[in-house]
PDB file of N, CA and C in Angstrom:
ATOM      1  N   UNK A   1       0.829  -1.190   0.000  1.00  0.00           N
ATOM      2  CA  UNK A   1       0.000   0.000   0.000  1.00  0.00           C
ATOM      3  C   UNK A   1       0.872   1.253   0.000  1.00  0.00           C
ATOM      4  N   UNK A   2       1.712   1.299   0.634  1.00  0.00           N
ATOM      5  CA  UNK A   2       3.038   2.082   0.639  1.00  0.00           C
ATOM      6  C   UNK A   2       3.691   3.031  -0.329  1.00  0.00           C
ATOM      7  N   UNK A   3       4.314   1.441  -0.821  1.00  0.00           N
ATOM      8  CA  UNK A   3       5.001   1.490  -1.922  1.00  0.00           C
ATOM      9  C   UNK A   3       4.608   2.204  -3.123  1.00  0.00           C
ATOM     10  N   UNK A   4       3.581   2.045  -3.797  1.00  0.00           N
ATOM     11  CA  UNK A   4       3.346   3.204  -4.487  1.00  0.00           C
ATOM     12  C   UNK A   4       3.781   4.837  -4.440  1.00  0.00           C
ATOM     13  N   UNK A   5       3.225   5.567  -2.993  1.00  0.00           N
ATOM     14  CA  UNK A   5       3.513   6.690  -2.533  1.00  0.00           C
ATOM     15  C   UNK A   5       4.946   6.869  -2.064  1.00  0.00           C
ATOM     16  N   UNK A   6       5.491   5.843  -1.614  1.00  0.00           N
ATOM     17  CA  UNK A   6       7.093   6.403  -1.718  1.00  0.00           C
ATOM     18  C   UNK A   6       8.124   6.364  -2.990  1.00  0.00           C
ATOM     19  N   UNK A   7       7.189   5.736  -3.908  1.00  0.00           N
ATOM     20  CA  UNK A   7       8.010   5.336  -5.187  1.00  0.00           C
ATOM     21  C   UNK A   7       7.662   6.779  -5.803  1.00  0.00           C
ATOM     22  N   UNK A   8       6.612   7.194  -5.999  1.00  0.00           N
ATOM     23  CA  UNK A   8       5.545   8.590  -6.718  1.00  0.00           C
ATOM     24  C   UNK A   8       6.698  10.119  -5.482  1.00  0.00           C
ATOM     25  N   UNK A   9       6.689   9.957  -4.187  1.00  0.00           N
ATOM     26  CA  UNK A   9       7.802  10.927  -3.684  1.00  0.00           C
ATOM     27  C   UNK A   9       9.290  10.821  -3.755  1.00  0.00           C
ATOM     28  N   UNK A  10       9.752   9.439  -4.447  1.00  0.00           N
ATOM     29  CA  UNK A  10      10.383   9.564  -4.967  1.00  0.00           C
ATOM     30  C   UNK A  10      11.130  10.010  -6.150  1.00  0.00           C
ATOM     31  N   UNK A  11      10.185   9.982  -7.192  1.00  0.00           N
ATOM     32  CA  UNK A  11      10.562  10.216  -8.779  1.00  0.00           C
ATOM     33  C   UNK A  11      10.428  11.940  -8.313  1.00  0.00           C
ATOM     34  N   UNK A  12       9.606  12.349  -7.460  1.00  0.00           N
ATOM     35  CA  UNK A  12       8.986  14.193  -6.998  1.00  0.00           C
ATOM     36  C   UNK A  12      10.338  14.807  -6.449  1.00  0.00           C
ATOM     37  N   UNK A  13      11.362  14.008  -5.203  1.00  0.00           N
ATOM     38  CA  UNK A  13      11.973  14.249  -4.891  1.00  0.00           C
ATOM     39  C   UNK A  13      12.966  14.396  -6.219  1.00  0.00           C
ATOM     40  N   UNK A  14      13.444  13.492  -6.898  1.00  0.00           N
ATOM     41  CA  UNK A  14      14.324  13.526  -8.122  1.00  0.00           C
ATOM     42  C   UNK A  14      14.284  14.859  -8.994  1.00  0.00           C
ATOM     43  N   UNK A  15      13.368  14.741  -9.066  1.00  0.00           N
ATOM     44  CA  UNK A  15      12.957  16.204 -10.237  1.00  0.00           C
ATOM     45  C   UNK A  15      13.408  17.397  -9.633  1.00  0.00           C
ATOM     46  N   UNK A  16      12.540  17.398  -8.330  1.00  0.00           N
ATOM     47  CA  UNK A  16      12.684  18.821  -7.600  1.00  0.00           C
ATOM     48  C   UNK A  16      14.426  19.258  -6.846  1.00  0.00           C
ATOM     49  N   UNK A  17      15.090  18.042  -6.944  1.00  0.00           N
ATOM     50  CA  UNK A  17      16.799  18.468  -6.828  1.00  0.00           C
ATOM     51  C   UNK A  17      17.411  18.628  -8.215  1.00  0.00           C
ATOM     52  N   UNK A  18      17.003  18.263  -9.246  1.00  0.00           N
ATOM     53  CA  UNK A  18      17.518  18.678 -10.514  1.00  0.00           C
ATOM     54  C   UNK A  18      16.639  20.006 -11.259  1.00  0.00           C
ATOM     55  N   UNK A  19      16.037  20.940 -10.396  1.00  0.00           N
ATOM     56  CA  UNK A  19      15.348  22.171 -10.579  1.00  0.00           C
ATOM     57  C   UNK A  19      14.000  22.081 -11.480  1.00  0.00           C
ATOM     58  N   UNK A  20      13.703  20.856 -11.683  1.00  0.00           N
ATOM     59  CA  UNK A  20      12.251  20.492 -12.569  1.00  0.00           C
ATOM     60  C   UNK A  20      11.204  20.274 -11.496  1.00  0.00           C
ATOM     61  N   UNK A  21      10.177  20.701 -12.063  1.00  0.00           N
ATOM     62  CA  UNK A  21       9.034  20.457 -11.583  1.00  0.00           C
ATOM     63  C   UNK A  21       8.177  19.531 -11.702  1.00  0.00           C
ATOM     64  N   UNK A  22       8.113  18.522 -10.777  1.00  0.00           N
ATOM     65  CA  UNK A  22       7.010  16.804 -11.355  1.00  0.00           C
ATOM     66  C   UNK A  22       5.747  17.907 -11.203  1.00  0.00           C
ATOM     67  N   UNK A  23       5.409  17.254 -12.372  1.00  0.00           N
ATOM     68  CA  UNK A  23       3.902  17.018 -12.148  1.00  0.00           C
ATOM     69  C   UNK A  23       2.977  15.669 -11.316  1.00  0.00           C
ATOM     70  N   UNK A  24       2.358  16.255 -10.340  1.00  0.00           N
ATOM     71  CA  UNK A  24       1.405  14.892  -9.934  1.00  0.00           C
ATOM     72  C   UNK A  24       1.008  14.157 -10.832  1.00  0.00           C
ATOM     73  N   UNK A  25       1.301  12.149 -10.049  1.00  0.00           N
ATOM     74  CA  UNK A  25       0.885  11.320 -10.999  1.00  0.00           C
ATOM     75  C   UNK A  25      -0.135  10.339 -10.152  1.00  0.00           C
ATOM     76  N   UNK A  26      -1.259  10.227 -11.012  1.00  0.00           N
ATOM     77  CA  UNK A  26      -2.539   9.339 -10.821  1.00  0.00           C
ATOM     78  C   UNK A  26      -2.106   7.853 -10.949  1.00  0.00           C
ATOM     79  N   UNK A  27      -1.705   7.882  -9.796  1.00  0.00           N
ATOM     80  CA  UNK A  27      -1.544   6.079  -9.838  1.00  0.00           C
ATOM     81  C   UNK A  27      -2.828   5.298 -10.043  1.00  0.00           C
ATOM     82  N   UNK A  28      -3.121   4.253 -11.251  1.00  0.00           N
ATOM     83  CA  UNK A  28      -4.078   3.743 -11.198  1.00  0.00           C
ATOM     84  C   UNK A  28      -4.225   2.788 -10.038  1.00  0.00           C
ATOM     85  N   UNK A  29      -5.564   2.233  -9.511  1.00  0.00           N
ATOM     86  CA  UNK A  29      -6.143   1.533  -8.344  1.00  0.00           C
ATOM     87  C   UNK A  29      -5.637   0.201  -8.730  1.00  0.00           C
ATOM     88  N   UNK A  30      -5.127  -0.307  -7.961  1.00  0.00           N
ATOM     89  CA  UNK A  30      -4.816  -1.623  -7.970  1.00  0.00           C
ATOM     90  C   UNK A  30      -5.370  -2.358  -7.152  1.00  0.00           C
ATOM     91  N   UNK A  31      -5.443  -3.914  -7.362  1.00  0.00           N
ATOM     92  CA  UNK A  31      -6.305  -5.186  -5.769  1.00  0.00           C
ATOM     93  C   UNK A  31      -5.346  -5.532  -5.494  1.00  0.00           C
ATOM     94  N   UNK A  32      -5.636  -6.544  -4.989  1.00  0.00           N
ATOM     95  CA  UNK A  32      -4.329  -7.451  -4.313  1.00  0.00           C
ATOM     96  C   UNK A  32      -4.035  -8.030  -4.840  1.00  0.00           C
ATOM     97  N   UNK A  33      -4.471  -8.500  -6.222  1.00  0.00           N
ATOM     98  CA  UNK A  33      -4.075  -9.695  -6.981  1.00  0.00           C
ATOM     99  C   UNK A  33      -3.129  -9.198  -8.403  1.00  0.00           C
ATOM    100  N   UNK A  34      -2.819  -8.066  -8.188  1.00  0.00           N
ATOM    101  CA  UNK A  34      -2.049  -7.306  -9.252  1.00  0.00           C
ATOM    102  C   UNK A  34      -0.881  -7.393  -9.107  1.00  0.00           C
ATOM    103  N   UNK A  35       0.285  -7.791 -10.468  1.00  0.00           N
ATOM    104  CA  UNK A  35       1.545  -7.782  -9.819  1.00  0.00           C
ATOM    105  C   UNK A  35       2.171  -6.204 -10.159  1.00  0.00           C
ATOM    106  N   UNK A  36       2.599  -5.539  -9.475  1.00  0.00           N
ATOM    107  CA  UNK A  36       3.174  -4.138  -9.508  1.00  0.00           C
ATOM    108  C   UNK A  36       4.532  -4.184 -10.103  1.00  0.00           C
ATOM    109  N   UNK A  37       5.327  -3.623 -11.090  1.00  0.00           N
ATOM    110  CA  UNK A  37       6.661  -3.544 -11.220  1.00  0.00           C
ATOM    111  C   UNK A  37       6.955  -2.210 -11.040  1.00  0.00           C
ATOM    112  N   UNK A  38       7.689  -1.577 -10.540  1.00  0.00           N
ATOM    113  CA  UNK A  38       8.792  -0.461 -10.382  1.00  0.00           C
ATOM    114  C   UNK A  38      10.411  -0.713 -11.552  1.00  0.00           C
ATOM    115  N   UNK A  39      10.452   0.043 -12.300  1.00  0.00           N
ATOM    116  CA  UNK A  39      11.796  -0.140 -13.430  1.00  0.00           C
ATOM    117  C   UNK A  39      11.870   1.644 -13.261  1.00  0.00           C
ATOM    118  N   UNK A  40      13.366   1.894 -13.191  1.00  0.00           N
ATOM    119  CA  UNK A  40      14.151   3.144 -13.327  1.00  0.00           C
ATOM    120  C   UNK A  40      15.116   2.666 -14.020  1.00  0.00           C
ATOM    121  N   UNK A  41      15.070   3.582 -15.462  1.00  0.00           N
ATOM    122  CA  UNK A  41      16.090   3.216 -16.379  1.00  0.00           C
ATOM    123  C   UNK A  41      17.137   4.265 -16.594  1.00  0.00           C
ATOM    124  N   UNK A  42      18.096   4.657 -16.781  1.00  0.00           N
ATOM    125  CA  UNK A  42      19.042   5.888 -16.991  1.00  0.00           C
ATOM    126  C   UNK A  42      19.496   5.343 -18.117  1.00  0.00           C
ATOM    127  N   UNK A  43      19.604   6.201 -19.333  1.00  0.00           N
ATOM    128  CA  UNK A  43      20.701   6.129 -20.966  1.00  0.00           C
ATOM    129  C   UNK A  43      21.663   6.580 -20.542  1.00  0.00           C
ATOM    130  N   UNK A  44      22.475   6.910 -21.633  1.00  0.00           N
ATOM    131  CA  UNK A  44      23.929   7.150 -21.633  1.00  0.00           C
ATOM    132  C   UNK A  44      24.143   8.601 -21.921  1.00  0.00           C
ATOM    133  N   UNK A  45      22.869   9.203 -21.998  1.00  0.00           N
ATOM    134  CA  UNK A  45      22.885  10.666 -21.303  1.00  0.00           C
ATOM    135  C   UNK A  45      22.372  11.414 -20.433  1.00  0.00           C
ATOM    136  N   UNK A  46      21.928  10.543 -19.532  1.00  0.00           N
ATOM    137  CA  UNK A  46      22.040  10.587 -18.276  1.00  0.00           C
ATOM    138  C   UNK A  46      20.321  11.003 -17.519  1.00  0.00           C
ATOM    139  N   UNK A  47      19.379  10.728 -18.668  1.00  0.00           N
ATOM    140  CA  UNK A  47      18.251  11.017 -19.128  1.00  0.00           C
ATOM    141  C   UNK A  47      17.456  10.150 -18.124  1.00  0.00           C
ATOM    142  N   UNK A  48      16.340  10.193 -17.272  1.00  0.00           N
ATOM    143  CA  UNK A  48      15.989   8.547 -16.345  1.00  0.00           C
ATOM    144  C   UNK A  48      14.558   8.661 -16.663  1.00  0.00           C
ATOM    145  N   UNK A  49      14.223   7.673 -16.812  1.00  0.00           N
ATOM    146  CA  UNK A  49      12.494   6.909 -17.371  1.00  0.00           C
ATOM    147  C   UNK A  49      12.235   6.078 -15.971  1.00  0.00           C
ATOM    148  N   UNK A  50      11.174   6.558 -15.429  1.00  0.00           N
ATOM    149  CA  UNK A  50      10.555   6.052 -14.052  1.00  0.00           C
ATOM    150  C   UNK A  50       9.440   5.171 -15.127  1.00  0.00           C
ATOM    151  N   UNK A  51       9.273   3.883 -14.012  1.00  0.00           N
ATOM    152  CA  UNK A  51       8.014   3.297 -14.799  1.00  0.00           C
ATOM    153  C   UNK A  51       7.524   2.288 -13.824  1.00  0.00           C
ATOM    154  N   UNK A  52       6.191   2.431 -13.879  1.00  0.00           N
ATOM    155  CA  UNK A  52       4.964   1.731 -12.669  1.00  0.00           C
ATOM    156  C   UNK A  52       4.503   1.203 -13.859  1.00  0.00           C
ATOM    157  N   UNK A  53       4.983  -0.672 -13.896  1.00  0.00           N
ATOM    158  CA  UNK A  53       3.779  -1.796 -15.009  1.00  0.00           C
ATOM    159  C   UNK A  53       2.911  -2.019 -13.844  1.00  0.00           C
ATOM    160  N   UNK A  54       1.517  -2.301 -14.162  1.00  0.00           N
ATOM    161  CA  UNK A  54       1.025  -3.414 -14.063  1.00  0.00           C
ATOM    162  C   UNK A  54       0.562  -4.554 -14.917  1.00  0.00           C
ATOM    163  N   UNK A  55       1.250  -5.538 -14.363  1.00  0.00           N
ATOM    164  CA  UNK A  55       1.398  -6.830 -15.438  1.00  0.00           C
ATOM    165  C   UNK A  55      -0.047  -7.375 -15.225  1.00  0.00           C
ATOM    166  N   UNK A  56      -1.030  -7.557 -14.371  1.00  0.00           N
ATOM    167  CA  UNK A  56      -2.053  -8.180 -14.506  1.00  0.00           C
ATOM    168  C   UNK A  56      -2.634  -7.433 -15.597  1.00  0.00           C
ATOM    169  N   UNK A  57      -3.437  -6.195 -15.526  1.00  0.00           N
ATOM    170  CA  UNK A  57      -3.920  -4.855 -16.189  1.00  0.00           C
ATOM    171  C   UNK A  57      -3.211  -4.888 -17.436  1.00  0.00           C
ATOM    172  N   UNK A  58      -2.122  -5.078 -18.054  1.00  0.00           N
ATOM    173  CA  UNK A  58      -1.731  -4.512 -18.410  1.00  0.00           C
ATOM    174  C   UNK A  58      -1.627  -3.074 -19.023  1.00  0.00           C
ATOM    175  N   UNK A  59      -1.284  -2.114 -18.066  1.00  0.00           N
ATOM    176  CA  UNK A  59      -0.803  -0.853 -17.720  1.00  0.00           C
ATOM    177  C   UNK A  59       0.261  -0.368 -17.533  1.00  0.00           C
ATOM    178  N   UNK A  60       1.303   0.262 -18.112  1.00  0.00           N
ATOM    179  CA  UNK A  60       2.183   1.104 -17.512  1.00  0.00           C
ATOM    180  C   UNK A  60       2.266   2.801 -17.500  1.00  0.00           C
ATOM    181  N   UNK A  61       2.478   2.928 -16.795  1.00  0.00           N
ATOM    182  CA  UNK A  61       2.652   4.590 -16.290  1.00  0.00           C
ATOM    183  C   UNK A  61       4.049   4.769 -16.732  1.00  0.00           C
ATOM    184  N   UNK A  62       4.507   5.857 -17.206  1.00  0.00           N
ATOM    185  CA  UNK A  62       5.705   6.395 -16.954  1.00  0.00           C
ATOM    186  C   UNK A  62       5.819   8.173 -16.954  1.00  0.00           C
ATOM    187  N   UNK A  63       7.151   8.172 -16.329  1.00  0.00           N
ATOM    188  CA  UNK A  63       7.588   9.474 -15.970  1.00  0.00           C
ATOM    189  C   UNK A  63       8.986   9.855 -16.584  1.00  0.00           C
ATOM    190  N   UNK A  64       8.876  10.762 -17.826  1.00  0.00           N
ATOM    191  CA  UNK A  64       9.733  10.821 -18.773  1.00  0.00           C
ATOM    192  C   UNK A  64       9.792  12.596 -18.582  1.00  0.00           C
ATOM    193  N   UNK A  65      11.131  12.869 -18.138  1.00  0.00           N
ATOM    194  CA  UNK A  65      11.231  14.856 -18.111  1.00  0.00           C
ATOM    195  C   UNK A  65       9.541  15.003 -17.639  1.00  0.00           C
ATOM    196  N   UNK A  66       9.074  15.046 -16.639  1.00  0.00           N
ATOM    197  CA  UNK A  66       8.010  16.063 -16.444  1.00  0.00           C
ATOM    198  C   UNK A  66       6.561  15.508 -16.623  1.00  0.00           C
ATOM    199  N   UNK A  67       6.827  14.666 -17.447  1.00  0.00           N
ATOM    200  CA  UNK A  67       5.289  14.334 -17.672  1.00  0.00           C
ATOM    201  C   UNK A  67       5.017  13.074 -17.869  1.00  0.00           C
ATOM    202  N   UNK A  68       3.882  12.754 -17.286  1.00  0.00           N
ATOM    203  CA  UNK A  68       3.188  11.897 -16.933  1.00  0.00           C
ATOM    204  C   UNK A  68       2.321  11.031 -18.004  1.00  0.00           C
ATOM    205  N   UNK A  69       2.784   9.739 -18.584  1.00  0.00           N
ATOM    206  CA  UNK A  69       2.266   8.607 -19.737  1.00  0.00           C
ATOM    207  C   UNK A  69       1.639   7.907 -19.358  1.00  0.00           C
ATOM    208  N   UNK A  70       0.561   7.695 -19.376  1.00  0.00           N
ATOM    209  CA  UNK A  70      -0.138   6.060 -19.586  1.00  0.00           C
ATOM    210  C   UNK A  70      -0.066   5.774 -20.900  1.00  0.00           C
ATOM    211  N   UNK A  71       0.503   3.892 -20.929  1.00  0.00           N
ATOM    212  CA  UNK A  71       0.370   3.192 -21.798  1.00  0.00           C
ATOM    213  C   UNK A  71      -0.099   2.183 -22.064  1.00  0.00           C
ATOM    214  N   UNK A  72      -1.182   1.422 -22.828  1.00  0.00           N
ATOM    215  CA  UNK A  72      -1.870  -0.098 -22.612  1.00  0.00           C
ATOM    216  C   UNK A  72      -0.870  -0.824 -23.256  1.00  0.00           C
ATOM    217  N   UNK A  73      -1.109  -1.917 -22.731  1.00  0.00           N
ATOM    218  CA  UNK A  73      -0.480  -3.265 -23.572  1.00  0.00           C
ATOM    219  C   UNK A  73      -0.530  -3.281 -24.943  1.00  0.00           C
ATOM    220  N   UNK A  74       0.041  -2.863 -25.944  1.00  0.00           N
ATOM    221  CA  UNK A  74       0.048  -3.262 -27.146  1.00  0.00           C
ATOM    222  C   UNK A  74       0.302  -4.549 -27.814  1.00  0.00           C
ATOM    223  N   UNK A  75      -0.646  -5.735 -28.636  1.00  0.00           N
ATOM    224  CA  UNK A  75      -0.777  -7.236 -28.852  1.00  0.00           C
ATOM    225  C   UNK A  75       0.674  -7.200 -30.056  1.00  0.00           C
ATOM    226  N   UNK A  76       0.238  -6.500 -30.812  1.00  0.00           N
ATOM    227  CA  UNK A  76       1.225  -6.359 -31.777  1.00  0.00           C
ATOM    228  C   UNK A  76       2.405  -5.973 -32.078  1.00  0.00           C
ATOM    229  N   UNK A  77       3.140  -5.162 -30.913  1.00  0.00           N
ATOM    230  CA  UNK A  77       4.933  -4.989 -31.003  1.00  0.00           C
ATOM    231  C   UNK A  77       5.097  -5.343 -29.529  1.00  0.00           C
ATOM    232  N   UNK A  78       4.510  -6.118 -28.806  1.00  0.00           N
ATOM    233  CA  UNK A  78       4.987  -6.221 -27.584  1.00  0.00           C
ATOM    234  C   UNK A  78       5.601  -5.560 -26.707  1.00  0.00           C
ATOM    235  N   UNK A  79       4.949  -4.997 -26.524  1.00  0.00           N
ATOM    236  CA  UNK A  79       5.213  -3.221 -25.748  1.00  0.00           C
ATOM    237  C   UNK A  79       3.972  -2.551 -25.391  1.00  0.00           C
ATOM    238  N   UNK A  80       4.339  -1.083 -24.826  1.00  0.00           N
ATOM    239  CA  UNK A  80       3.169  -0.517 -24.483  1.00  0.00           C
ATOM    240  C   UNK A  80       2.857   0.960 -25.552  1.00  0.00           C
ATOM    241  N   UNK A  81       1.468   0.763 -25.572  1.00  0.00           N
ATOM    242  CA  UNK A  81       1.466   2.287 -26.476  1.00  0.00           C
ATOM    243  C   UNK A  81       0.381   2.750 -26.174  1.00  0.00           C
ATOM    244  N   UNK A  82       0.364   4.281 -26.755  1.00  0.00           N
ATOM    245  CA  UNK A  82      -1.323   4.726 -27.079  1.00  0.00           C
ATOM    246  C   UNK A  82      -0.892   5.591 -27.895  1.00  0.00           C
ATOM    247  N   UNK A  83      -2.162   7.052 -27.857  1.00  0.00           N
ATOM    248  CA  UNK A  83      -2.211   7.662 -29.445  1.00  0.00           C
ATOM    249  C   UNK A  83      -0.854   8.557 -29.733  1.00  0.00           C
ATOM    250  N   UNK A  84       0.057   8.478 -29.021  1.00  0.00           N
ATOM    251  CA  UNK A  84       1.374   9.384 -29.095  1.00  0.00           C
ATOM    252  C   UNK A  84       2.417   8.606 -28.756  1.00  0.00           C
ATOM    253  N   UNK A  85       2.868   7.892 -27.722  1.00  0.00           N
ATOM    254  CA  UNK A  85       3.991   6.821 -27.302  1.00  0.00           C
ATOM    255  C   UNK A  85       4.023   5.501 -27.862  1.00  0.00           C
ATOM    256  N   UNK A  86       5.086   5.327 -27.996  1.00  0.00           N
ATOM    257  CA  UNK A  86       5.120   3.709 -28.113  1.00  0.00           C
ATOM    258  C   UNK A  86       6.393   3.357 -26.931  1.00  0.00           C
ATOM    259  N   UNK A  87       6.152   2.455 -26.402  1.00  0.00           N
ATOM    260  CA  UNK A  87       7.735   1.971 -25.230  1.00  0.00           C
ATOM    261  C   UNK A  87       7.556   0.425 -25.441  1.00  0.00           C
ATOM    262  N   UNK A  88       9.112   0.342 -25.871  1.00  0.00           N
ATOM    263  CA  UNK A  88       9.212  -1.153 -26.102  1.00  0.00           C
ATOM    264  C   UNK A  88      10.275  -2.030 -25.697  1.00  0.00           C
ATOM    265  N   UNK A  89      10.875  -2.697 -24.900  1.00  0.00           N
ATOM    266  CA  UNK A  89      11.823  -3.294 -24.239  1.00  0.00           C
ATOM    267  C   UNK A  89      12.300  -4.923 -25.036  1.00  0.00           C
ATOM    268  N   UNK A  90      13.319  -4.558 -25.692  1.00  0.00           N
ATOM    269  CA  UNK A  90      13.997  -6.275 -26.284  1.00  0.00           C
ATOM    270  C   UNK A  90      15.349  -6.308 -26.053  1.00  0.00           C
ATOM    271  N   UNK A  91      15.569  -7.374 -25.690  1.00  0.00           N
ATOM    272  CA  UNK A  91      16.798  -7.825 -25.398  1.00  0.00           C
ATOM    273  C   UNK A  91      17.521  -6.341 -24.535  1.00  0.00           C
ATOM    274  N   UNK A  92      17.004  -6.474 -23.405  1.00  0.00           N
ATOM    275  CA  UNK A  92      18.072  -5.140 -22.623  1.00  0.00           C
ATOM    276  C   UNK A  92      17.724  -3.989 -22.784  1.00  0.00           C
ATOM    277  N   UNK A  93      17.155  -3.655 -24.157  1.00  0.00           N
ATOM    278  CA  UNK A  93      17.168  -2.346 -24.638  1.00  0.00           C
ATOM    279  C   UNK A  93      15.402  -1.668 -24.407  1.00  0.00           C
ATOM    280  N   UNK A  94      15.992   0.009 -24.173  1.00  0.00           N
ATOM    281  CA  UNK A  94      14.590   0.209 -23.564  1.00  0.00           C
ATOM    282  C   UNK A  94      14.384   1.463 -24.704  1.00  0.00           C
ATOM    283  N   UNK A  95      12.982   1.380 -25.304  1.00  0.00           N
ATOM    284  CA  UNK A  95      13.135   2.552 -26.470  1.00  0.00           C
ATOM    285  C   UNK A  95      11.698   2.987 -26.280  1.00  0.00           C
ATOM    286  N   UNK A  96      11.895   4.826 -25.616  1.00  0.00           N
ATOM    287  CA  UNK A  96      10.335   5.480 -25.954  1.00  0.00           C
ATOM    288  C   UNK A  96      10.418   6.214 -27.086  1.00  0.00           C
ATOM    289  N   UNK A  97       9.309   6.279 -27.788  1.00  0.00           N
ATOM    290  CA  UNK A  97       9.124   6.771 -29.107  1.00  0.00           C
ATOM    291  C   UNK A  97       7.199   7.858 -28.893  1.00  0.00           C
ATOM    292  N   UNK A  98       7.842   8.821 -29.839  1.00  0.00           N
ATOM    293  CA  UNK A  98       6.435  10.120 -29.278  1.00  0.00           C
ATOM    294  C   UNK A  98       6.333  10.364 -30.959  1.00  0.00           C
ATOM    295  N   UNK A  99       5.552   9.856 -31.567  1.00  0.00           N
ATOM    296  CA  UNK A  99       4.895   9.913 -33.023  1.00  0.00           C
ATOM    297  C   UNK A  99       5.729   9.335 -33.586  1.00  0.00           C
ATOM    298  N   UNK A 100       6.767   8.037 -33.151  1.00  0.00           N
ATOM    299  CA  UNK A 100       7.454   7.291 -34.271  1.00  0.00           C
ATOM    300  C   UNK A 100       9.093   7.641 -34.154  1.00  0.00           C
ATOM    301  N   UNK A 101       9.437   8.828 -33.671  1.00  0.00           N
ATOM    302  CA  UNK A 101      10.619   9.759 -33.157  1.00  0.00           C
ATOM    303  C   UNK A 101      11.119   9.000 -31.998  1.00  0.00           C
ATOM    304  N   UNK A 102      12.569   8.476 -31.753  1.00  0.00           N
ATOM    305  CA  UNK A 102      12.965   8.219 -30.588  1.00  0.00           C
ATOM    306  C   UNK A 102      13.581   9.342 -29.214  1.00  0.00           C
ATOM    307  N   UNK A 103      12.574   8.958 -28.689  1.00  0.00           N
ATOM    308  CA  UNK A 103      12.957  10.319 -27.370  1.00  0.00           C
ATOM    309  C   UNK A 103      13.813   9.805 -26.110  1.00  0.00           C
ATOM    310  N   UNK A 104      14.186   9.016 -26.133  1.00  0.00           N
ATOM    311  CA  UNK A 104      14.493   7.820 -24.921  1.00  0.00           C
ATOM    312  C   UNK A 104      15.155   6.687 -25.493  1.00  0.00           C
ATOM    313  N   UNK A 105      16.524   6.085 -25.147  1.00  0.00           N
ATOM    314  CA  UNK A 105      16.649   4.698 -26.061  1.00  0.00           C
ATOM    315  C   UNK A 105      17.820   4.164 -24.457  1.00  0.00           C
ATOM    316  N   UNK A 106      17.729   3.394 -24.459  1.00  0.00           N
ATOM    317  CA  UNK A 106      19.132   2.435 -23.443  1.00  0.00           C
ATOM    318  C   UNK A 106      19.557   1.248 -23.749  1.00  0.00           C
ATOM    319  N   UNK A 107      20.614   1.450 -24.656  1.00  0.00           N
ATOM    320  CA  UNK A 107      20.728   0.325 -24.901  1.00  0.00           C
ATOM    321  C   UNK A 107      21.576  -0.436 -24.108  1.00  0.00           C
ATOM    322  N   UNK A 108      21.735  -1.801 -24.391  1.00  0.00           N
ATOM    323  CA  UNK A 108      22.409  -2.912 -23.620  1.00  0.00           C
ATOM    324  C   UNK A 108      23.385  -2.736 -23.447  1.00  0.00           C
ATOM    325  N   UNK A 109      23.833  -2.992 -22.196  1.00  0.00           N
ATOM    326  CA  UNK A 109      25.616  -2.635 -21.620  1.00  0.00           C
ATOM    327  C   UNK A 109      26.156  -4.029 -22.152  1.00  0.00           C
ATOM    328  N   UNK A 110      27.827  -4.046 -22.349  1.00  0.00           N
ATOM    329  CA  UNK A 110      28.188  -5.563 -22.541  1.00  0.00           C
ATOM    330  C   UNK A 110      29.246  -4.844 -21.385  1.00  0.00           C
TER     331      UNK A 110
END
């Protein structure tokens, strides 16, 4: 029950020491039977993608510079999207995309 709200004052705290301003984020309602993931990703410019899945729902939230994404499960690239994002994770690599444009990419360390 927690966890949510310290994860959400966490990403708030982050922003607000690097002089940005979070915007409040609407955590969707979850039961008990939901599995929750927490993923913080950093690229290689130093850029960080906060992200709340829920794998039952399939739902993910993310927190990319400032603002606040919901994304559904997409059947067809295995990933999450809606009418502006696509976020898609293969092999290691984590790639958000905002009309097809990559805004976000991490790729795999060796």
């Amino acid at each position: 029950m927690y966890k949510p709200l310290l994860y959400i004052l966490l990403m708030y705290f982050l922003y607000a020491c690097q002089g940005q301003t979070a915007e409040q984020i609407e955590v969707p309602k979850t039961g008990k039977d939901d599995q929750i993931i927490y993923i913080t990703t950093i690229n290689s410019a130093n850029d960080t993608l906060f992200q709340i899945k829920n794998a039952s729902k399939g739902v993910s939230q993310i927190l990319y510079k400032g603002d606040s994404i919901v994304l559904l499960k997409d059947s067809i690239s295995d990933g999450f999207s809606n009418k502006n994002y696509t976020l898609t994770e293969q092999n290691g690599e984590t790639t958000l995309r905002q009309k097809g444009k990559i805004i976000f990419q991490n790729p795999l360390k060796k």
